[in-house]
Protein backbone atom coordinates (compact mmCIF):
# COMPACT_ATOMS: atom_id res chain seq x y z
CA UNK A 1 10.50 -19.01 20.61
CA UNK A 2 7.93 -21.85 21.12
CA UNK A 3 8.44 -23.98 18.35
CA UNK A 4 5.63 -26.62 17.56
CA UNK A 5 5.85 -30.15 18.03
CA UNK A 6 6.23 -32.43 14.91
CA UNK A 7 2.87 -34.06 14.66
CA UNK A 8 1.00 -29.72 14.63
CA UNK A 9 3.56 -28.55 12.73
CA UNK A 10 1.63 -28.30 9.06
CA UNK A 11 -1.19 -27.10 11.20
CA UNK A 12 1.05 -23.53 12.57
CA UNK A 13 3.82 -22.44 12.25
CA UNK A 14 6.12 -19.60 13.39
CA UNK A 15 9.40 -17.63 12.17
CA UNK A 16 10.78 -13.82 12.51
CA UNK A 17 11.59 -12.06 9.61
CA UNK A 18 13.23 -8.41 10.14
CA UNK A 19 11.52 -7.86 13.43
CA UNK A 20 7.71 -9.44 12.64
CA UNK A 21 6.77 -12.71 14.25
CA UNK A 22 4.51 -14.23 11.43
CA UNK A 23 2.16 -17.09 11.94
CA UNK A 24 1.00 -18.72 9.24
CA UNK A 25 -2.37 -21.20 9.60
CA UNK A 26 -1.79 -24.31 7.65
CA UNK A 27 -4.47 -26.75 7.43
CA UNK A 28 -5.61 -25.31 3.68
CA UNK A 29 -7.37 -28.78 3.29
CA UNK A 30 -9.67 -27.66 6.49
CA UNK A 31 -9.72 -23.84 5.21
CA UNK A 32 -7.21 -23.39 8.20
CA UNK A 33 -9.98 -24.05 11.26
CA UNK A 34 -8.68 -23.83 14.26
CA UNK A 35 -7.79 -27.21 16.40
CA UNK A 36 -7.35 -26.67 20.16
CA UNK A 37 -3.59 -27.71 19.19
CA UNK A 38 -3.37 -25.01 17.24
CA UNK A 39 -4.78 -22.44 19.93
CA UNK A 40 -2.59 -24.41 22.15
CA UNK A 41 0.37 -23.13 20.32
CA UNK A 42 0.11 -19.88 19.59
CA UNK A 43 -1.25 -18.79 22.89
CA UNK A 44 2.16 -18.89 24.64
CA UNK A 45 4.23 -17.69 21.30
CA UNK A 46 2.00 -14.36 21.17
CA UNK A 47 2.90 -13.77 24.90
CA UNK A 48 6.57 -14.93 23.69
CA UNK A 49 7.00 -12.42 20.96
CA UNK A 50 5.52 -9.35 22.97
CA UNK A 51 7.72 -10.03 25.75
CA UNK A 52 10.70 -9.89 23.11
CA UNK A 53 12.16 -6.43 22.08
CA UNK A 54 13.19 -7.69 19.38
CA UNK A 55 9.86 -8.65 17.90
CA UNK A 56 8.13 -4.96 16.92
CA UNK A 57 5.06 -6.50 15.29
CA UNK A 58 2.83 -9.85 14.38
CA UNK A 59 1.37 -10.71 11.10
CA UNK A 60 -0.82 -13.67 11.11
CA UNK A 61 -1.92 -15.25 7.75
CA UNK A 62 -3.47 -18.30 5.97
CA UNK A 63 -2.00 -21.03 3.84
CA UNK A 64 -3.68 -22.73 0.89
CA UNK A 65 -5.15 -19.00 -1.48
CA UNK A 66 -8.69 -20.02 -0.12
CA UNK A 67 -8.90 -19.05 3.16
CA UNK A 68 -7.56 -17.13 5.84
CA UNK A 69 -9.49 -19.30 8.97
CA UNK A 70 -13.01 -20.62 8.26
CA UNK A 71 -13.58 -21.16 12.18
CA UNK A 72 -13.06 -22.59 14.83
CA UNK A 73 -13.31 -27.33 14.28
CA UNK A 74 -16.57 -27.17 15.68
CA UNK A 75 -17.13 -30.31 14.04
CA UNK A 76 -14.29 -32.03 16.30
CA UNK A 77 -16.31 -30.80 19.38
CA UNK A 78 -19.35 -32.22 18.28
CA UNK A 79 -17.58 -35.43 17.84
CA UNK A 80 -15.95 -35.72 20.41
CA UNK A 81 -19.54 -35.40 22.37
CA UNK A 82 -21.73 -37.55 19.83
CA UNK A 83 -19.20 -40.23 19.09
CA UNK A 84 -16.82 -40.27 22.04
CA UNK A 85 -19.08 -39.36 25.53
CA UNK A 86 -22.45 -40.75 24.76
CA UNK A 87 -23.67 -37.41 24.02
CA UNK A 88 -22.83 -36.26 27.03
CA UNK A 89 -20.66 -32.84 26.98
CA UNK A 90 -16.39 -33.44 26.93
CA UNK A 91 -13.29 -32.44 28.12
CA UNK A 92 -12.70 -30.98 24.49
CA UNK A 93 -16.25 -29.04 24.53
CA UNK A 94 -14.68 -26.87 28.00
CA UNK A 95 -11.27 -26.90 26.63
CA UNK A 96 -11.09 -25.90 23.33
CA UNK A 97 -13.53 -22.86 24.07
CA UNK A 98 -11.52 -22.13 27.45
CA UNK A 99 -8.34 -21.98 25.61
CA UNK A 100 -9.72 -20.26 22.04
CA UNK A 101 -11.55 -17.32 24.91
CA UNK A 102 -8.47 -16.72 26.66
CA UNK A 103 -6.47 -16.42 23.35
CA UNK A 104 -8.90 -13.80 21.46
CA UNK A 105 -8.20 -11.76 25.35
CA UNK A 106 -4.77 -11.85 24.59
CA UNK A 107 -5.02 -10.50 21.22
CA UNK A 108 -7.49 -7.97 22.23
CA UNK A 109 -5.02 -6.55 24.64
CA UNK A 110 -1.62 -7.20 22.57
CA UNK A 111 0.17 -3.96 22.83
CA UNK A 112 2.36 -4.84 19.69
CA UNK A 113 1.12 -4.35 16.07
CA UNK A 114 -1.32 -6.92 15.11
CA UNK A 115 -1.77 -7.59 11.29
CA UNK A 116 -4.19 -10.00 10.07
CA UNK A 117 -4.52 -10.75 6.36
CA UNK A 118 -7.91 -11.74 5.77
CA UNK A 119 -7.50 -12.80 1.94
CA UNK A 120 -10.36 -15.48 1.31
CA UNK A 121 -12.69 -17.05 3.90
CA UNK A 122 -12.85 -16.19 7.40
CA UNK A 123 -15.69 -16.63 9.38
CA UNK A 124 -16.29 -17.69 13.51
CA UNK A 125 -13.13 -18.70 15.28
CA UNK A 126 -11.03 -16.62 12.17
CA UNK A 127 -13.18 -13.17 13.18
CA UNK A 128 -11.57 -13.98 16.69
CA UNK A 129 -8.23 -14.07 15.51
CA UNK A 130 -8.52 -10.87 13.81
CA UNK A 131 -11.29 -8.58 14.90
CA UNK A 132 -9.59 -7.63 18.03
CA UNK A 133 -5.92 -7.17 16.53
CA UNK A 134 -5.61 -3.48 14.79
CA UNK A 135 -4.57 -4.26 11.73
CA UNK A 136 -7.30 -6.13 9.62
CA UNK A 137 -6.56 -6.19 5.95
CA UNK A 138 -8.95 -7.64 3.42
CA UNK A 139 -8.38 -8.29 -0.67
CA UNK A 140 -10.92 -8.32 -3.46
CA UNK A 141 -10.92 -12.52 -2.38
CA UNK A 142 -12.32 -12.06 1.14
CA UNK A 143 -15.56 -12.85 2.23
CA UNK A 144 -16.40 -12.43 6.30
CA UNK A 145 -18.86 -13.63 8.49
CA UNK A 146 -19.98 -14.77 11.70
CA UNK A 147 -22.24 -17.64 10.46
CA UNK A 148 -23.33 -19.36 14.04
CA UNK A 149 -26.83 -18.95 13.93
CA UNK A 150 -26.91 -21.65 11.22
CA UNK A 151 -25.62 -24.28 12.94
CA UNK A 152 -27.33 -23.65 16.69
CA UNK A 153 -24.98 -21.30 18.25
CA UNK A 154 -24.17 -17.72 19.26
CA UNK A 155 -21.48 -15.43 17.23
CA UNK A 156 -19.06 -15.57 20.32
CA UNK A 157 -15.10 -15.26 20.45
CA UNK A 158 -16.09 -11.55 21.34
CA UNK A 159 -18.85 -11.43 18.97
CA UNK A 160 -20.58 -9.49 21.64
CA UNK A 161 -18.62 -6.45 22.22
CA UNK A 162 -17.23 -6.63 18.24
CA UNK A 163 -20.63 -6.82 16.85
CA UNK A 164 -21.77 -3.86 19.11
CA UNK A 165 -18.91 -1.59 17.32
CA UNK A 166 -20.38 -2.06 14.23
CA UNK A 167 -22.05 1.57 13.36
CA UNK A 168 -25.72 1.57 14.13
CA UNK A 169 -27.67 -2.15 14.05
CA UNK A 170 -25.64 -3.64 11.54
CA UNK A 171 -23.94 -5.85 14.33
CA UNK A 172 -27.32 -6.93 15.06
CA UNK A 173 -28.17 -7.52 11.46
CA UNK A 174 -24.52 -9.64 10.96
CA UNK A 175 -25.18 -11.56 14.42
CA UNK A 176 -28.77 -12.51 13.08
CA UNK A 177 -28.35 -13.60 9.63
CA UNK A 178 -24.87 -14.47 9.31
CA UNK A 179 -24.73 -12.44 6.45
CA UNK A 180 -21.44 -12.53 4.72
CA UNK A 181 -19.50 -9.47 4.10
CA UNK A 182 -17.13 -8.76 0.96
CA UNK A 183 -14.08 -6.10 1.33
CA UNK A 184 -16.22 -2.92 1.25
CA UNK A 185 -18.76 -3.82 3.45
CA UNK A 186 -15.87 -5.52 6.69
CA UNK A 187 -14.59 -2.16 6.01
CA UNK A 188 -18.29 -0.39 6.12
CA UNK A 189 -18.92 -2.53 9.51
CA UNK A 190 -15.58 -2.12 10.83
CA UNK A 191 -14.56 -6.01 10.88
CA UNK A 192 -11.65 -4.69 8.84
CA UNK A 193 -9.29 -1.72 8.49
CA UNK A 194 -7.88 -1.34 5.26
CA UNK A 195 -8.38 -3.34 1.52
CA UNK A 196 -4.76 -4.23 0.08
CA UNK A 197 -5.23 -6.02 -3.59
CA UNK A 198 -4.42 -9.73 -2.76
CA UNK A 199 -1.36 -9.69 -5.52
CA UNK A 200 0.03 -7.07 -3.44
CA UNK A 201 0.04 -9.04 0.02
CA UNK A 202 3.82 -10.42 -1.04
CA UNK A 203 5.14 -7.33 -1.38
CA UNK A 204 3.41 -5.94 1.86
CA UNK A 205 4.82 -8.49 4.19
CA UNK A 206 8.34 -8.11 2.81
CA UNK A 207 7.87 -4.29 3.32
CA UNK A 208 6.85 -5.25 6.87
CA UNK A 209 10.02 -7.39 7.23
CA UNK A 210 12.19 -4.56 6.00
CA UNK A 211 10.86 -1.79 8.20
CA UNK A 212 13.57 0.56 10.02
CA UNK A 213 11.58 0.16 13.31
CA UNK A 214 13.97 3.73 14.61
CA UNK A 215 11.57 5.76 12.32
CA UNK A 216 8.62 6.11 15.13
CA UNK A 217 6.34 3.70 17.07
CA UNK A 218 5.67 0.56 15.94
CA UNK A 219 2.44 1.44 15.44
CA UNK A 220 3.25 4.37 13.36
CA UNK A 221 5.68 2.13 11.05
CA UNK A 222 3.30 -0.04 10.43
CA UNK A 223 0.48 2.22 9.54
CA UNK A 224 2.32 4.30 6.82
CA UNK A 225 3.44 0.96 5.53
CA UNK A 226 0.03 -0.33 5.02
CA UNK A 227 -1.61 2.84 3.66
CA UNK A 228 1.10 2.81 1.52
CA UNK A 229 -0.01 -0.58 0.05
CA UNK A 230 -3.80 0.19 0.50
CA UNK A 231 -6.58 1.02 -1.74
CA UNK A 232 -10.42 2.16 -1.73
CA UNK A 233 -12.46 -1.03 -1.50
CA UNK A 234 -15.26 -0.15 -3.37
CA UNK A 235 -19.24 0.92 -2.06
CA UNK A 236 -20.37 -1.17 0.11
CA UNK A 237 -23.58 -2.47 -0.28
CA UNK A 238 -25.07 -2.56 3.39
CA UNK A 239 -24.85 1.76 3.21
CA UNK A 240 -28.08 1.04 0.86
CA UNK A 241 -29.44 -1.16 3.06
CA UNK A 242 -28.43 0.96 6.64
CA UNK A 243 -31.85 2.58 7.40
CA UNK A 244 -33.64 -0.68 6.81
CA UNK A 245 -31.52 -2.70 8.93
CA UNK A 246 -31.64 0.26 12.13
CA UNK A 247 -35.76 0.56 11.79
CA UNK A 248 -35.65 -2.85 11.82
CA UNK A 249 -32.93 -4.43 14.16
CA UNK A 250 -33.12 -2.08 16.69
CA UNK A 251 -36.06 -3.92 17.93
CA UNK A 252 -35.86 -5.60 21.24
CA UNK A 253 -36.82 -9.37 20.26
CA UNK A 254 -36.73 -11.27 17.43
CA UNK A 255 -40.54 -11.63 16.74
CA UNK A 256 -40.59 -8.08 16.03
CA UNK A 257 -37.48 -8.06 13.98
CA UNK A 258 -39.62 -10.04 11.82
CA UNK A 259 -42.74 -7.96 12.32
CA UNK A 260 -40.41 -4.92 11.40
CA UNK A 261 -38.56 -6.48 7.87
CA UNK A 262 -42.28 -7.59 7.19
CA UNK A 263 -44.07 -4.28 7.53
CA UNK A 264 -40.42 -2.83 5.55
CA UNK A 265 -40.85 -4.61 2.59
CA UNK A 266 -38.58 -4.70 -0.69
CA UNK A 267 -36.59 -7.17 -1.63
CA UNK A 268 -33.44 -6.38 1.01
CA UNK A 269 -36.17 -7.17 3.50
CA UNK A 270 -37.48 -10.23 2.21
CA UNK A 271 -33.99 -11.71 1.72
CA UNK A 272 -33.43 -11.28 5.53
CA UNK A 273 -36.57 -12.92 6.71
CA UNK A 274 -36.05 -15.81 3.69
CA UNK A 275 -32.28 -16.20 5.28
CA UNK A 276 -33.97 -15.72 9.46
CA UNK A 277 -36.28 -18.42 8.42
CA UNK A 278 -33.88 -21.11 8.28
CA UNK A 279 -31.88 -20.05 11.55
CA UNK A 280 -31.84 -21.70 15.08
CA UNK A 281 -34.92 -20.06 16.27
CA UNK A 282 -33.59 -20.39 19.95
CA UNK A 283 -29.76 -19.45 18.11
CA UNK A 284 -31.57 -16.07 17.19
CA UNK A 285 -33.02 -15.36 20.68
CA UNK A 286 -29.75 -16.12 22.42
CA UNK A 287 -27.97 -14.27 20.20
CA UNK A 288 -29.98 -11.03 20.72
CA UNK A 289 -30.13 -11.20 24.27
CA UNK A 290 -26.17 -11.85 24.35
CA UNK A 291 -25.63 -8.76 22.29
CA UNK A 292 -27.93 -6.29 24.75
CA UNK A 293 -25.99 -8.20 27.83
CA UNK A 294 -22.72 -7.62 25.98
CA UNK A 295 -23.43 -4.11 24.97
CA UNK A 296 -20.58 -1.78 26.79
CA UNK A 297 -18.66 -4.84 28.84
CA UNK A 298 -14.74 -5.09 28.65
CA UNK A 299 -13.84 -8.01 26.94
CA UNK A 300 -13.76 -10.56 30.15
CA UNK A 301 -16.64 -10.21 31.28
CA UNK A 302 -18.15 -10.71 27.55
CA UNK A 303 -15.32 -13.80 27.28
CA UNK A 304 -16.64 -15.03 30.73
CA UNK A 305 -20.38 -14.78 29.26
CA UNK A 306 -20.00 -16.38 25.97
CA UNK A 307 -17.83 -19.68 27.76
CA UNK A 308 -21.78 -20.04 29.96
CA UNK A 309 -23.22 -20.07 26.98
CA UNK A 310 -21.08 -22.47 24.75
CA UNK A 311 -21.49 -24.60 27.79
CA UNK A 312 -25.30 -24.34 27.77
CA UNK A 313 -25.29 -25.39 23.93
CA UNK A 314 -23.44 -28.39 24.48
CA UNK A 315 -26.44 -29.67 26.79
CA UNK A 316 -29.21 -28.20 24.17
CA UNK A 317 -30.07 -29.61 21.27
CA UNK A 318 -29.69 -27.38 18.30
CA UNK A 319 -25.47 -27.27 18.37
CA UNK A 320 -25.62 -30.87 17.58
CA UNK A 321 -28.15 -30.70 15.15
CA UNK A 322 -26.95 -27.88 13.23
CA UNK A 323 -23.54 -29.22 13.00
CA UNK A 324 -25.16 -32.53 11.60
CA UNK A 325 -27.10 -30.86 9.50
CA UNK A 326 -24.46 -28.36 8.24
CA UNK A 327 -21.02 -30.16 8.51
CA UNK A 328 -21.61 -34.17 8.94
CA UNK A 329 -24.50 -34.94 6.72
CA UNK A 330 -24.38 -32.10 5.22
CA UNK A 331 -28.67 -32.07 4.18
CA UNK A 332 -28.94 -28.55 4.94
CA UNK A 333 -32.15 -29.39 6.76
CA UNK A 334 -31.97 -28.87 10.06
CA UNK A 335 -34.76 -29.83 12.99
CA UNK A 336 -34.94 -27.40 15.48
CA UNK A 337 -36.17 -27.47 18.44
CA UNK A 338 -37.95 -26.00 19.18
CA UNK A 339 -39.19 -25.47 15.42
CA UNK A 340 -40.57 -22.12 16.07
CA UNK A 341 -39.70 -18.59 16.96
CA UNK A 342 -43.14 -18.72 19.24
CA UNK A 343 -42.44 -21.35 21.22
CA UNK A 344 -38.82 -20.33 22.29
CA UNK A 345 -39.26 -18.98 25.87
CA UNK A 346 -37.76 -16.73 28.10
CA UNK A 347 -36.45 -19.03 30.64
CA UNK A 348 -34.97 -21.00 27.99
CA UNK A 349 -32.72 -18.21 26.89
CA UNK A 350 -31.91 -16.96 29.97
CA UNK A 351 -30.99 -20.63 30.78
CA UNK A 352 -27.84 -19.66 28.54
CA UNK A 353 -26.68 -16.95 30.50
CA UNK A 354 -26.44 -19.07 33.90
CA UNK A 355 -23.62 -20.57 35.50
CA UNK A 356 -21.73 -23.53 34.10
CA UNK A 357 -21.78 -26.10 35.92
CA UNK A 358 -17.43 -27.40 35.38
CA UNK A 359 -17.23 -23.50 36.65
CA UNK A 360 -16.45 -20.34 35.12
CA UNK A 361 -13.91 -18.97 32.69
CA UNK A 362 -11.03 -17.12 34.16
CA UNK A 363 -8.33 -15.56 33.00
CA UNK A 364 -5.49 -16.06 35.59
């Protein structure tokens, strides 16, 4: 077992109990964001434990009751770009989303049970961690989304093949607005599997760690154990909303996304515009364009396409100002640029989708 070294480990840690490898995300202070160190470290461990026959499943969870992973530290990539290479774009800007890319591949294609306990926060580089596992458990605590619009970015780690399995345009609708989703509605949108009342995680895991793994797949043991645990999650609140968000985000550019929740009306439409009229307007026509690209691609060549466009944020202008704005000052006011939905053109978005110059992502 990889076993991390002293100065990460109250970031992650590992241990096998009865036959799960659990990882547990400690940086409760941080709301458990990821650190490239971090990624660093459980990489190898998850290709570790599915290698092992002794290790029939993986639970991963966060520390600290608030969250289980509130992102990926964005906020140490725009550092180390601002403060520490004269704005210029770093060896930690390729790196950490090389290495976070080729992780959220491996769990995407982990062919051992994959539970994720999504009790509190989770939003960004936490959707990556679980969205593409099959077990995605949420408690009357959680609260989901994929929030990158707001600080001059894209909803990547697979945002754009896991946003296109959400039923109809609500993908489109989450991508957008970075609207955030309680129990019912992850579970409405398919961002989660089952709701488990949080006091009854404890007793979950150590039914987990007591399964007799001879009673059928691995797979099979694990579902009947969480069913067993798992309980309706309530209406969710986007089914009201569902034929105003398809008339309306079905529509092939942003302007008339707007045109469309204008000429909708009602007050679910005029929260949506209120909430669009604060986001990146170039974030927004990225972000729709890297859906309708992403729409029906395995998972590489959407991985491969999101790394171009992280790549062509760190050159723009909005990453660094929606990060100010959002996580250093913290004034809420961002200055885009540009300011308008208008003025964004075509040939800046597409500039997002072209090759980056350190080279491409692979997966070798």
């Amino acid at each position: 077992m990889t076993q991390p070294s002293d100065n990460q480990q109250q970031d992650i840690s590992f241990t096998v109990e009865g036959g799960v490898g659990i990882v547990s995300l400690n940086r409760p202070k941080a709301l458990n964001a990821l650190t490239l160190e971090m990624i660093r470290e459980l990489d190898p461990q998850l290709a570790a434990w599915e290698s092992d026959p002794s290790v029939k499943a993986v639970l991963i969870r966060g520390e600290g009751g608030k969250a289980f992973c509130a992102g990926g530290d964005v906020r140490a990539v725009w550092k180390s770009i601002m403060e520490e290479n004269g704005g210029k774009p770093s060896g930690l800007s390729r790196d950490f989303f090389i290495n976070e890319y080729r992780l959220n591949r491996r769990i995407h294609h982990f062919s051992k049970p994959y539970i994720a306990l999504l009790d509190g926060i989770t939003m960004g580089g936490g959707v990556g961690l679980s969205r593409h596992g099959a077990f995605r458990i949420v408690t009357e605590t959680s609260m989901i989304a994929m929030p990158e619009t707001a600080i001059g970015l894209f909803p990547d780690v697979g945002g754009s093949w896991f946003l296109n399995q959400c039923p109809g345009w609500t993908g489109y609708y989450l991508a957008l607005t970075g609207a955030r989703l309680d129990a019912a509605d992850a579970i409405y949108t398919e961002m989660a599997t089952h709701f488990v009342p949080q006091a009854k995680l404890p007793d979950l895991q150590a039914a987990l760690c007591a399964a007799d793994w001879s009673a059928g797949t691995a797979e099979a043991v694990v579902r009947k154990i969480v069913q067993s645990f798992a309980d309706a999650a309530g209406q969710p609140k986007l089914a009201a909303n569902r034929s105003a968000i398809d008339t309306c985000f079905q529509k092939n550019s942003v302007p008339a996304i707007l045109a469309a929740l204008e000429a909708q009306g009602g007050a679910f439409a005029r929260e949506a515009l209120e909430t669009l009229a604060h986001r990146s307007p170039t974030s927004m026509c990225v972000t729709l364009e890297q859906l309708r690209r992403g729409r029906g691609l395995p998972i590489e060549q959407v991985l491969a396409m999101e790394y171009r466009m992280t790549q062509a944020c760190m050159r723009g202008h909005d990453f660094f100002e929606g990060i100010r704005a959002v996580l250093v000052d913290k004034d809420h006011a961002p200055k885009w640029q540009p300011a308008r939905i208008q003025d964004v053109t075509q040939e800046l978005v597409e500039g997002h989708f072209a090759a980056p110059e350190g080279g491409e992502l692979s997966f070798a």
